[in-house]
Protein backbone atom coordinates (compact mmCIF):
# COMPACT_ATOMS: atom_id res chain seq x y z
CA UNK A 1 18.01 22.56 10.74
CA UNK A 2 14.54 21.78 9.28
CA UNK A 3 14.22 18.11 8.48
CA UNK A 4 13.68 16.87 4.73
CA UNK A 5 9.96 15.93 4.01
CA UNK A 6 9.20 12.53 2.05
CA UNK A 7 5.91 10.93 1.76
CA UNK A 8 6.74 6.94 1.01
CA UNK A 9 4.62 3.56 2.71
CA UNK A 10 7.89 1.45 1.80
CA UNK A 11 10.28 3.17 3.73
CA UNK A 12 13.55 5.55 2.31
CA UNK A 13 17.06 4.53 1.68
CA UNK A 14 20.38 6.31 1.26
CA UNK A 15 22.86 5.43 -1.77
CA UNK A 16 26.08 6.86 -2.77
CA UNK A 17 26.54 6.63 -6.61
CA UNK A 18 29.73 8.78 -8.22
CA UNK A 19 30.32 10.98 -4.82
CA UNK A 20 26.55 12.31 -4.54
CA UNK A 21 24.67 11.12 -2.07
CA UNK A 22 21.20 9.97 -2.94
CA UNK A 23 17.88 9.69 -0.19
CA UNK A 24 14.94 7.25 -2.15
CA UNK A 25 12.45 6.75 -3.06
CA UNK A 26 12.87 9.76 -5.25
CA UNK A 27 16.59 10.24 -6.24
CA UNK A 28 16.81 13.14 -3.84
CA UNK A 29 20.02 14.49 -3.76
CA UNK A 30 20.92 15.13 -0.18
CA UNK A 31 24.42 16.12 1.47
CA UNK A 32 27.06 13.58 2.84
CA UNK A 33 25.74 14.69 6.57
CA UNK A 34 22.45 14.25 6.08
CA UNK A 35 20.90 10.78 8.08
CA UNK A 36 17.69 8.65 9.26
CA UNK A 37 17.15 11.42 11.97
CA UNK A 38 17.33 14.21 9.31
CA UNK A 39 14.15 12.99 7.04
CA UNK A 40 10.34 12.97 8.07
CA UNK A 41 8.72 10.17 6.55
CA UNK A 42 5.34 10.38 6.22
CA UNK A 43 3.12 6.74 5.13
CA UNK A 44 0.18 7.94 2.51
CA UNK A 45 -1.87 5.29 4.20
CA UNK A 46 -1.63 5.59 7.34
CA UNK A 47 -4.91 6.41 8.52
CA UNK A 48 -6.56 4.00 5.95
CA UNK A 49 -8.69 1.17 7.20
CA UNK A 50 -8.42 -2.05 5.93
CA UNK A 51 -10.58 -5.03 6.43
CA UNK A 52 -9.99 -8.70 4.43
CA UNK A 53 -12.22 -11.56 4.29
CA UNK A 54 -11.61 -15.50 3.19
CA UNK A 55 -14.14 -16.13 0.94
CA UNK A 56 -14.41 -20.11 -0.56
CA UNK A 57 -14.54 -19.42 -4.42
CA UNK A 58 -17.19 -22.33 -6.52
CA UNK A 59 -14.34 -24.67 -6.64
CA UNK A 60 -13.25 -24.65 -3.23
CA UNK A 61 -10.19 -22.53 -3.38
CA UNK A 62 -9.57 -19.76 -1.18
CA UNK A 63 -9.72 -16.08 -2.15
CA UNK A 64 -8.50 -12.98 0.42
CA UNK A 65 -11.14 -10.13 -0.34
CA UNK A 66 -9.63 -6.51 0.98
CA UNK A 67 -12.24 -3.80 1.93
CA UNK A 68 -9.87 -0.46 1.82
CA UNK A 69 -12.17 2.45 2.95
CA UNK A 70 -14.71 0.73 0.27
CA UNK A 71 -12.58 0.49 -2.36
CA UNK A 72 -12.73 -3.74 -2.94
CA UNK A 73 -10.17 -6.19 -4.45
CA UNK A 74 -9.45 -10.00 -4.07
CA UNK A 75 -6.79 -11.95 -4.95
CA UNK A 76 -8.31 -14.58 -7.26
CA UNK A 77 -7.23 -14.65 -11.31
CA UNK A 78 -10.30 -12.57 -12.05
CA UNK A 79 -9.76 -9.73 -9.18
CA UNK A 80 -6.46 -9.60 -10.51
CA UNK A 81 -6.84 -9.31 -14.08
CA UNK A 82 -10.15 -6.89 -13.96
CA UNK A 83 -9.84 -5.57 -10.75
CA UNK A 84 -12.84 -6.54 -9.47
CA UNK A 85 -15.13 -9.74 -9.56
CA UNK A 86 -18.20 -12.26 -8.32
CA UNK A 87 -15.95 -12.80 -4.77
CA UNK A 88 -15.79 -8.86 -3.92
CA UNK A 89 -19.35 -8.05 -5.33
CA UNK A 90 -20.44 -10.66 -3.10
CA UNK A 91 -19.08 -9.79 0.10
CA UNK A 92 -19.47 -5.70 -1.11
CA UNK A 93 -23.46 -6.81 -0.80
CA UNK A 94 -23.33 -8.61 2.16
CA UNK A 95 -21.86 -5.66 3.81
CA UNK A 96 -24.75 -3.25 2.92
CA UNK A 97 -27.23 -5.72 3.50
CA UNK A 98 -25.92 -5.88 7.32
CA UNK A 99 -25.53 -2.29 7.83
């Protein structure tokens, strides 16, 4: 027997609901037989890298800036709300200047 294929980074679950037997994330229906060592999970990110810096922001709080294969976020109001801000520009130049 093949196994079943899902791609999911948060893991997969099994739930009964009225006699069918569900595998998530998805809502696959699967049969009753069907277990952990039956499914190939494969994690989307995987292979990405992912760097973070602590970066002081201008009033001395503390701001985790994530570099993930370029793609830049930080966790301060700003980064959150626009997705992107002064923190992760500034570390985003820092790194070209250095390479």
């Amino acid at each position: 027997m093949s196994k079943i294929k899902i791609v999911s980074h948060t893991g997969i679950a099994f739930s009964t609901i009225k006699g069918q037997k569900y595998l998530f994330p998805g809502w696959i229906p699967v049969e009753d037989h069907i277990s952990f060592e039956d499914v190939e999970v494969t994690n989307p990110y995987e292979g990405v890298k992912s760097d973070t810096y602590t970066i002081t922001g201008s009033k001395g709080d503390k701001y985790t800036v994530t570099n993930q294969n370029g793609k830049f976020s930080c966790d301060c109001p700003a980064g959150k709300f626009r997705g992107s801000c002064k923190h992760s520009n500034q570390v985003q130049k820092d790194i070209n200047k250095s390479i």
